[in-house]
PDB file of N, CA and C in Angstrom:
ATOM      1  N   UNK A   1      -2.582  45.189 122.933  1.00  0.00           N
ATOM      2  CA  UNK A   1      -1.691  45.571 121.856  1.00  0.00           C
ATOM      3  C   UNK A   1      -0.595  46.445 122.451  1.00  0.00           C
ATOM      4  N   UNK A   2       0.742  46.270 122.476  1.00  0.00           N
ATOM      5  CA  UNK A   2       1.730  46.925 122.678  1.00  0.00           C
ATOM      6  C   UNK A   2       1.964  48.310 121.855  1.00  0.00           C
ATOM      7  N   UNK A   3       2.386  49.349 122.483  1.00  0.00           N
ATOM      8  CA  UNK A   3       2.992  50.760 121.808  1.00  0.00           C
ATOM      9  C   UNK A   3       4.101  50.526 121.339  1.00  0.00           C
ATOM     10  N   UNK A   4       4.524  51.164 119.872  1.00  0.00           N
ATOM     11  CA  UNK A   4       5.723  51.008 119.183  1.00  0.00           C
ATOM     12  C   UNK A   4       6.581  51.629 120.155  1.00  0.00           C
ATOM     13  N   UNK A   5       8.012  51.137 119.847  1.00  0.00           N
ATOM     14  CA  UNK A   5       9.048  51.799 120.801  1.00  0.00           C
ATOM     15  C   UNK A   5       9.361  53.070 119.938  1.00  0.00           C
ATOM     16  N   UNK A   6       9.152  53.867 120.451  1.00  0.00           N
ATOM     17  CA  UNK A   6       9.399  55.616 119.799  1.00  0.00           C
ATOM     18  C   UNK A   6      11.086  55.299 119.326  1.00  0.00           C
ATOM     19  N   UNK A   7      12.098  54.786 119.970  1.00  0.00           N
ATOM     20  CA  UNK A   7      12.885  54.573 119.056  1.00  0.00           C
ATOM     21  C   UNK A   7      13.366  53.494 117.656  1.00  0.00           C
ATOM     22  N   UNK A   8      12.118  52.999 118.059  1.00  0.00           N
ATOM     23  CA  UNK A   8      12.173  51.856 116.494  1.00  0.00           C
ATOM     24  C   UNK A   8      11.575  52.922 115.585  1.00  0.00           C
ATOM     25  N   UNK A   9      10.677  53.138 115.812  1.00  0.00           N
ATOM     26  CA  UNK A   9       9.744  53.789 115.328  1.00  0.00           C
ATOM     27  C   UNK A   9      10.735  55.420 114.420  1.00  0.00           C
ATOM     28  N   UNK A  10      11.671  56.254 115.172  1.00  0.00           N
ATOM     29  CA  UNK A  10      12.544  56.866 114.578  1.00  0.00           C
ATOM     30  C   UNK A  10      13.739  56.437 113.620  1.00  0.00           C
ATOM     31  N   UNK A  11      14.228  55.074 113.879  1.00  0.00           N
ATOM     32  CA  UNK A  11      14.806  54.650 113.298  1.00  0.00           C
ATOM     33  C   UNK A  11      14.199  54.075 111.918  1.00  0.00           C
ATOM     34  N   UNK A  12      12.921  53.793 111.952  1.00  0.00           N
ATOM     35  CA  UNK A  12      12.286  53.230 110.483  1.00  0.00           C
ATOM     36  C   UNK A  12      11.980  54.758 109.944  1.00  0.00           C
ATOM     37  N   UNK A  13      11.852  56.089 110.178  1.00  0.00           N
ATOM     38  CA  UNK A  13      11.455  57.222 109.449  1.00  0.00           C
ATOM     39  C   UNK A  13      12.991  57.273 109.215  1.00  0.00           C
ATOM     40  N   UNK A  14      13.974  57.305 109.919  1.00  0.00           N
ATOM     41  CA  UNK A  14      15.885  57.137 109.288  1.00  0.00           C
ATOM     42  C   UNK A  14      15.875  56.888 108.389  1.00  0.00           C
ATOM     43  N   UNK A  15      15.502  55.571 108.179  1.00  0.00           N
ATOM     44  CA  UNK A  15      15.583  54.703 107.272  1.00  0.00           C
ATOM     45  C   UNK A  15      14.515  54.938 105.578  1.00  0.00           C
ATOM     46  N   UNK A  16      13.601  55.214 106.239  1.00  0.00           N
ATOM     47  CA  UNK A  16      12.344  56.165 104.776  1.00  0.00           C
ATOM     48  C   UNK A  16      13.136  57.299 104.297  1.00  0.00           C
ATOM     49  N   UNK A  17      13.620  57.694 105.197  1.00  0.00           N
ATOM     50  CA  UNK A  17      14.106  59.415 104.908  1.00  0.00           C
ATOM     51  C   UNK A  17      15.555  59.267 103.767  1.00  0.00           C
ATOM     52  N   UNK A  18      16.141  58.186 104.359  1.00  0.00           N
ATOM     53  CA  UNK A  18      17.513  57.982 103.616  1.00  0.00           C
ATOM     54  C   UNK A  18      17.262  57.268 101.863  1.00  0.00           C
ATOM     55  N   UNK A  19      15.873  56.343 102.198  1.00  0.00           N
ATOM     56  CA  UNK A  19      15.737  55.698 101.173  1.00  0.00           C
ATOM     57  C   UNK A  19      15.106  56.535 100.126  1.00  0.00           C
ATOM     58  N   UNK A  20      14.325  57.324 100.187  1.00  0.00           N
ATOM     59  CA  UNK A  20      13.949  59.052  99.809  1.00  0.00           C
ATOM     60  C   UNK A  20      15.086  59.504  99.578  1.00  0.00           C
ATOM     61  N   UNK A  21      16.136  59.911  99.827  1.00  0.00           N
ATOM     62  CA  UNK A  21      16.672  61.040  99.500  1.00  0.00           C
ATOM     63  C   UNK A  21      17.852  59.994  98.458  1.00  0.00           C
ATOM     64  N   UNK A  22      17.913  59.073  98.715  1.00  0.00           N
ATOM     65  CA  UNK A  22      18.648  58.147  97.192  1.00  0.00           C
ATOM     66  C   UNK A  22      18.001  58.079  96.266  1.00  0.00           C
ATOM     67  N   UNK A  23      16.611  58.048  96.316  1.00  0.00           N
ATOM     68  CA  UNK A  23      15.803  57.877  94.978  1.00  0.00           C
ATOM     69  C   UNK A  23      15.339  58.983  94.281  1.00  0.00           C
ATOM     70  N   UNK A  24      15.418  60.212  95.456  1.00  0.00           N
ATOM     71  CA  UNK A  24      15.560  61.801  94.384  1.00  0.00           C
ATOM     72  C   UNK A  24      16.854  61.543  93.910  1.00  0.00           C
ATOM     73  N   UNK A  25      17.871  61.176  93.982  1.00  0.00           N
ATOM     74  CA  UNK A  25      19.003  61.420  94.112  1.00  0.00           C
ATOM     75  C   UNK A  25      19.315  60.959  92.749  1.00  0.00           C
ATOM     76  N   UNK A  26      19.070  59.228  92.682  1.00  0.00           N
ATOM     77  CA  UNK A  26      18.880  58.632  91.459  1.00  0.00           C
ATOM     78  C   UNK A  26      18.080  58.961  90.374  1.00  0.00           C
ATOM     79  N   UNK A  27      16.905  59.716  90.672  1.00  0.00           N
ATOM     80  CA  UNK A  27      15.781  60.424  89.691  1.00  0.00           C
ATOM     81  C   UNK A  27      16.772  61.407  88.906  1.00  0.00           C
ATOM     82  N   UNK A  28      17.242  62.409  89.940  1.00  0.00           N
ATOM     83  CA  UNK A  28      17.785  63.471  88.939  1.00  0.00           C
ATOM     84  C   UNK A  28      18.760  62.426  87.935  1.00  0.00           C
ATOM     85  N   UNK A  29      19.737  61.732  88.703  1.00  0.00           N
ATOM     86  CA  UNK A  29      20.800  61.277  88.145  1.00  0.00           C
ATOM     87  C   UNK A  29      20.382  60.837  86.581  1.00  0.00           C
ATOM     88  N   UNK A  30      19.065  59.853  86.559  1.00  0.00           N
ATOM     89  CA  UNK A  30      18.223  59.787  85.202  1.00  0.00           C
ATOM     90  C   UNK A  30      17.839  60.489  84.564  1.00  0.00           C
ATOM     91  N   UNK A  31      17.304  61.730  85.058  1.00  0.00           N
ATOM     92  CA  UNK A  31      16.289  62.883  84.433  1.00  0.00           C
ATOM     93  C   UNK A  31      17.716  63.614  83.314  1.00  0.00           C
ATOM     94  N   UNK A  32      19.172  63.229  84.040  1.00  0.00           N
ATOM     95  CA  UNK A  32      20.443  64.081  83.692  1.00  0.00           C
ATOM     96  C   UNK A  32      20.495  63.643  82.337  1.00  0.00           C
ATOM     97  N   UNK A  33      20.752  62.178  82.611  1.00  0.00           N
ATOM     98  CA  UNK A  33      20.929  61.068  81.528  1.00  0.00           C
ATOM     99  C   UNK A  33      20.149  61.124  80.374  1.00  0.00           C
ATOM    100  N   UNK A  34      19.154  61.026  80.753  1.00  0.00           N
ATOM    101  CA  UNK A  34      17.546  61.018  79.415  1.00  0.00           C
ATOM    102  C   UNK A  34      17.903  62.396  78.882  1.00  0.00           C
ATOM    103  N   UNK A  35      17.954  63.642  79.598  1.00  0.00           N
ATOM    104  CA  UNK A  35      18.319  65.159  78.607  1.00  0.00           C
ATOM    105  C   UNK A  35      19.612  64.859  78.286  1.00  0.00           C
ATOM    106  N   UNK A  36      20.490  64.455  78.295  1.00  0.00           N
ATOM    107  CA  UNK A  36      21.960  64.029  77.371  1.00  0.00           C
ATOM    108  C   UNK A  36      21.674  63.244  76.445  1.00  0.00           C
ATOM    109  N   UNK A  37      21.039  62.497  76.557  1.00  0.00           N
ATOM    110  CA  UNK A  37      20.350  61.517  75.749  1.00  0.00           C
ATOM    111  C   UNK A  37      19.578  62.390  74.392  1.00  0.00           C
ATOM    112  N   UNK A  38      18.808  62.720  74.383  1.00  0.00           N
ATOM    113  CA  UNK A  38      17.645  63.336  73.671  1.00  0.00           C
ATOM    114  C   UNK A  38      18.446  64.681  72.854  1.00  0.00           C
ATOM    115  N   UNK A  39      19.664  65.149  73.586  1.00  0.00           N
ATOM    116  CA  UNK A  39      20.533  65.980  73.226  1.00  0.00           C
ATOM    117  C   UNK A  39      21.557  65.630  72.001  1.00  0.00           C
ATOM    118  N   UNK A  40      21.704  64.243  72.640  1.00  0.00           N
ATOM    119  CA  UNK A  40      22.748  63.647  71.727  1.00  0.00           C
ATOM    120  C   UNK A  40      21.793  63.061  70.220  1.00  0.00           C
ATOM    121  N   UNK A  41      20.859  62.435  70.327  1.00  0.00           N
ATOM    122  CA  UNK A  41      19.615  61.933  69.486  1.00  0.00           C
ATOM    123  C   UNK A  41      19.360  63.193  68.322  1.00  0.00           C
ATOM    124  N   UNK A  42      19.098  64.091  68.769  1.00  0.00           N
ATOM    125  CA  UNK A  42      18.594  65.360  67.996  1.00  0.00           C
ATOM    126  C   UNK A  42      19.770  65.490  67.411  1.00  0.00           C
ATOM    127  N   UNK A  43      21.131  66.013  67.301  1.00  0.00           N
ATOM    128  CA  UNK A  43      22.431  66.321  67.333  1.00  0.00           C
ATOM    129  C   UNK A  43      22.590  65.017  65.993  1.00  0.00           C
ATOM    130  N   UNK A  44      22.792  63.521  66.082  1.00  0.00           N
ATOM    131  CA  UNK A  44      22.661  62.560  65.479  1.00  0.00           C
ATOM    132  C   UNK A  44      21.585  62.617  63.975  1.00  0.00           C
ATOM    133  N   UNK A  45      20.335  63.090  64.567  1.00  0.00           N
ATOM    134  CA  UNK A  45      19.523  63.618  63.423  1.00  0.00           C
ATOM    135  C   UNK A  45      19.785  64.439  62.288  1.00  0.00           C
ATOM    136  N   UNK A  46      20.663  65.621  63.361  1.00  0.00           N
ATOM    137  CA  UNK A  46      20.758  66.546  62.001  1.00  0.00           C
ATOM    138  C   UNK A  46      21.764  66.099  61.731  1.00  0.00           C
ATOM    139  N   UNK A  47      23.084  65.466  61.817  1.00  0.00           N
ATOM    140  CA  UNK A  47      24.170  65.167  61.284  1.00  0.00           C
ATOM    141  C   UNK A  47      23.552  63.845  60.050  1.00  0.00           C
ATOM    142  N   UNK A  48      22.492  63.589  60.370  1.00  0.00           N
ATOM    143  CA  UNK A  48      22.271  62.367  59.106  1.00  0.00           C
ATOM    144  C   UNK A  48      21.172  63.101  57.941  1.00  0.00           C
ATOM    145  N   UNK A  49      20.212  64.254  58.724  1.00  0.00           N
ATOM    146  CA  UNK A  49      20.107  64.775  57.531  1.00  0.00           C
ATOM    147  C   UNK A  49      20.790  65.677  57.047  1.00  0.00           C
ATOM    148  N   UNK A  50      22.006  65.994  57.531  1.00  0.00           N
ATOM    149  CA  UNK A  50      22.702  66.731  56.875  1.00  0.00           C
ATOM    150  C   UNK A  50      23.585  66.218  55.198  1.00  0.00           C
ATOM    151  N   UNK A  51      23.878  65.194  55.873  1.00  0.00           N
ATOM    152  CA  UNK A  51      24.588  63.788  55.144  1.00  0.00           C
ATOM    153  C   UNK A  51      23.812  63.476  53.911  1.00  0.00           C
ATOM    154  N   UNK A  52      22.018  63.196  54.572  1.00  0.00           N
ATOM    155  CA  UNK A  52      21.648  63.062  53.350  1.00  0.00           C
ATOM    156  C   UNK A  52      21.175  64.093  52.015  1.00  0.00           C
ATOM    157  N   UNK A  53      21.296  65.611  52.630  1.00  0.00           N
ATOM    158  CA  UNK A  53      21.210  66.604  51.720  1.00  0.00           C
ATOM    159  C   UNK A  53      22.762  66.503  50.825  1.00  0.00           C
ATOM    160  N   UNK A  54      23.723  66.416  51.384  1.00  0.00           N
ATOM    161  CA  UNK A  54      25.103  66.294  50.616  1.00  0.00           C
ATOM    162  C   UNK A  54      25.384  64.901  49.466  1.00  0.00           C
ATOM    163  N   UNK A  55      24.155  63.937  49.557  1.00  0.00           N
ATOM    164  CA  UNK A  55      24.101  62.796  49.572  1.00  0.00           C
ATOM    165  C   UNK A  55      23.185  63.187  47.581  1.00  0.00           C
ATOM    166  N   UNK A  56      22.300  63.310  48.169  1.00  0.00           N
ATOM    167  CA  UNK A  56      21.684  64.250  47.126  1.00  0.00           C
ATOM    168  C   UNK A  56      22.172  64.807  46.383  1.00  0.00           C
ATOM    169  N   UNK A  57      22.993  65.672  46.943  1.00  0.00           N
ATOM    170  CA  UNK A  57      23.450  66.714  45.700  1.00  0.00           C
ATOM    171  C   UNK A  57      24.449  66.216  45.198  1.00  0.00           C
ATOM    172  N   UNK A  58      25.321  65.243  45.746  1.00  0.00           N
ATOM    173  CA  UNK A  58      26.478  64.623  45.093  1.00  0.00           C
ATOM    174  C   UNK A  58      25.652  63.845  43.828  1.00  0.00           C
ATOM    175  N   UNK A  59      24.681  62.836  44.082  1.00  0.00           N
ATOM    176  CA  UNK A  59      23.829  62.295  43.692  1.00  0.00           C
ATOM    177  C   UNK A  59      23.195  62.723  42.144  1.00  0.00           C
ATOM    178  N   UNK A  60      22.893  63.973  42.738  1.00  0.00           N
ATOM    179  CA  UNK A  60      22.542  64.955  41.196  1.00  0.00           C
ATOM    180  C   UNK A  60      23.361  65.130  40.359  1.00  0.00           C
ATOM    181  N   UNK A  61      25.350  65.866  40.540  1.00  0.00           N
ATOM    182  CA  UNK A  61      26.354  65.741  39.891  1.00  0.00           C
ATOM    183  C   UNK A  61      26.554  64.363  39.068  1.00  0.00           C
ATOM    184  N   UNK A  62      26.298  63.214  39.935  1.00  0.00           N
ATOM    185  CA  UNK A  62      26.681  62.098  38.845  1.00  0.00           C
ATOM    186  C   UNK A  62      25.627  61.951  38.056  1.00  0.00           C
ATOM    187  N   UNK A  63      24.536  62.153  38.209  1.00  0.00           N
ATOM    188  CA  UNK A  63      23.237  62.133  37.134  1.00  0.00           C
ATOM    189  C   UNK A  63      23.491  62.891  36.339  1.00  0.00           C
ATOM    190  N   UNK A  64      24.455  63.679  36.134  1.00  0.00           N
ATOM    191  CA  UNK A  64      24.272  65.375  35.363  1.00  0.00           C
ATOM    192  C   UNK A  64      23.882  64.883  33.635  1.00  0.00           C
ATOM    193  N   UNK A  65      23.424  65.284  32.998  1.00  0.00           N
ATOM    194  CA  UNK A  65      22.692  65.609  31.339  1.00  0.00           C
ATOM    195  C   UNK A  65      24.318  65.736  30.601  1.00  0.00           C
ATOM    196  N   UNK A  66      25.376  64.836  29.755  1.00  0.00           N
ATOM    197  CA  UNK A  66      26.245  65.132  29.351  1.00  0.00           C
ATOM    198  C   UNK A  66      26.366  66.189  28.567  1.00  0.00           C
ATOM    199  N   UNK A  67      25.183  66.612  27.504  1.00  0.00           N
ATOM    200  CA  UNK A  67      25.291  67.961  27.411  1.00  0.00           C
ATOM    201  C   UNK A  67      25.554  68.959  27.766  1.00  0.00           C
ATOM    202  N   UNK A  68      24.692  68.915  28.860  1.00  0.00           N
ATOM    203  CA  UNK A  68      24.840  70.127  30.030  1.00  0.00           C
ATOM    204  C   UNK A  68      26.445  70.137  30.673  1.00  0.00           C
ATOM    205  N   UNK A  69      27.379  69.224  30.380  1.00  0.00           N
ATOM    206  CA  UNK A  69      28.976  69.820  30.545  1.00  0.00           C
ATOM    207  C   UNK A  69      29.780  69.784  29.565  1.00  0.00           C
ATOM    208  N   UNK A  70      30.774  70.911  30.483  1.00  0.00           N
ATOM    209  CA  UNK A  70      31.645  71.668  29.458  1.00  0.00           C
ATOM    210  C   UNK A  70      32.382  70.825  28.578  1.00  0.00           C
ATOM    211  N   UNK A  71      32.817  70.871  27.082  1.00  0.00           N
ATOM    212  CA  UNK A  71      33.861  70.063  26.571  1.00  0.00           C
ATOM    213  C   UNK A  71      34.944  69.612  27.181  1.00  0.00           C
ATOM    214  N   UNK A  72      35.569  68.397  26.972  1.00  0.00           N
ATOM    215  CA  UNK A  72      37.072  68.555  27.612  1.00  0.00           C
ATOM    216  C   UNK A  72      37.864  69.061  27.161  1.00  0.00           C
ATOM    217  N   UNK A  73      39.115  69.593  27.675  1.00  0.00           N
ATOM    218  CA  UNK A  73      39.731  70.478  28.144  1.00  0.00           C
ATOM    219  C   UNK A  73      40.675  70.433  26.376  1.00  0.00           C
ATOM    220  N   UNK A  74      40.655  69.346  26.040  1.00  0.00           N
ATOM    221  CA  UNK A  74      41.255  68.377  24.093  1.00  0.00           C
ATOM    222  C   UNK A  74      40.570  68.710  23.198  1.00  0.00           C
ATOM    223  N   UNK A  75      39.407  69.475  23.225  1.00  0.00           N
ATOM    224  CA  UNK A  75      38.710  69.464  22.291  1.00  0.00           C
ATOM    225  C   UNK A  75      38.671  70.997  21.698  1.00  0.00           C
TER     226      UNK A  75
END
């Protein structure tokens, strides 16, 4: 059985080392993405339940009891 050539052999840890340090590289780049993400999601949430509390209460005004308002303004 032949001994690896110590310089192949450095050149394939080159090569691990580089392919490693792109895929932390790309990890964060995702990890960035997914918390912008989840940022923007939450943010989206409350703007729709916000919407739907205003949604509601508009909701209630047109239901209102005609009694319950004032005469017009002719009478």
């Amino acid at each position: 059985m032949a001994t690896p050539d110590p310089s192949s052999l450095e050149a394939r840890l080159e090569e691990l080392e580089t392919r490693l340090a792109f895929q932390e590289h790309a990890l964060s780049e995702m990890s960035d993405a997914l918390a912008q993400a989840r940022h923007e999601a939450e943010r989206n949430a409350e703007l729709v339940r916000r919407v739907m509390e205003e949604l509601k209460s508009s909701r209630a005004s047109f239901l209102a009891d005609p009694a319950e308002e004032p005469p017009p303004p002719h009478y």
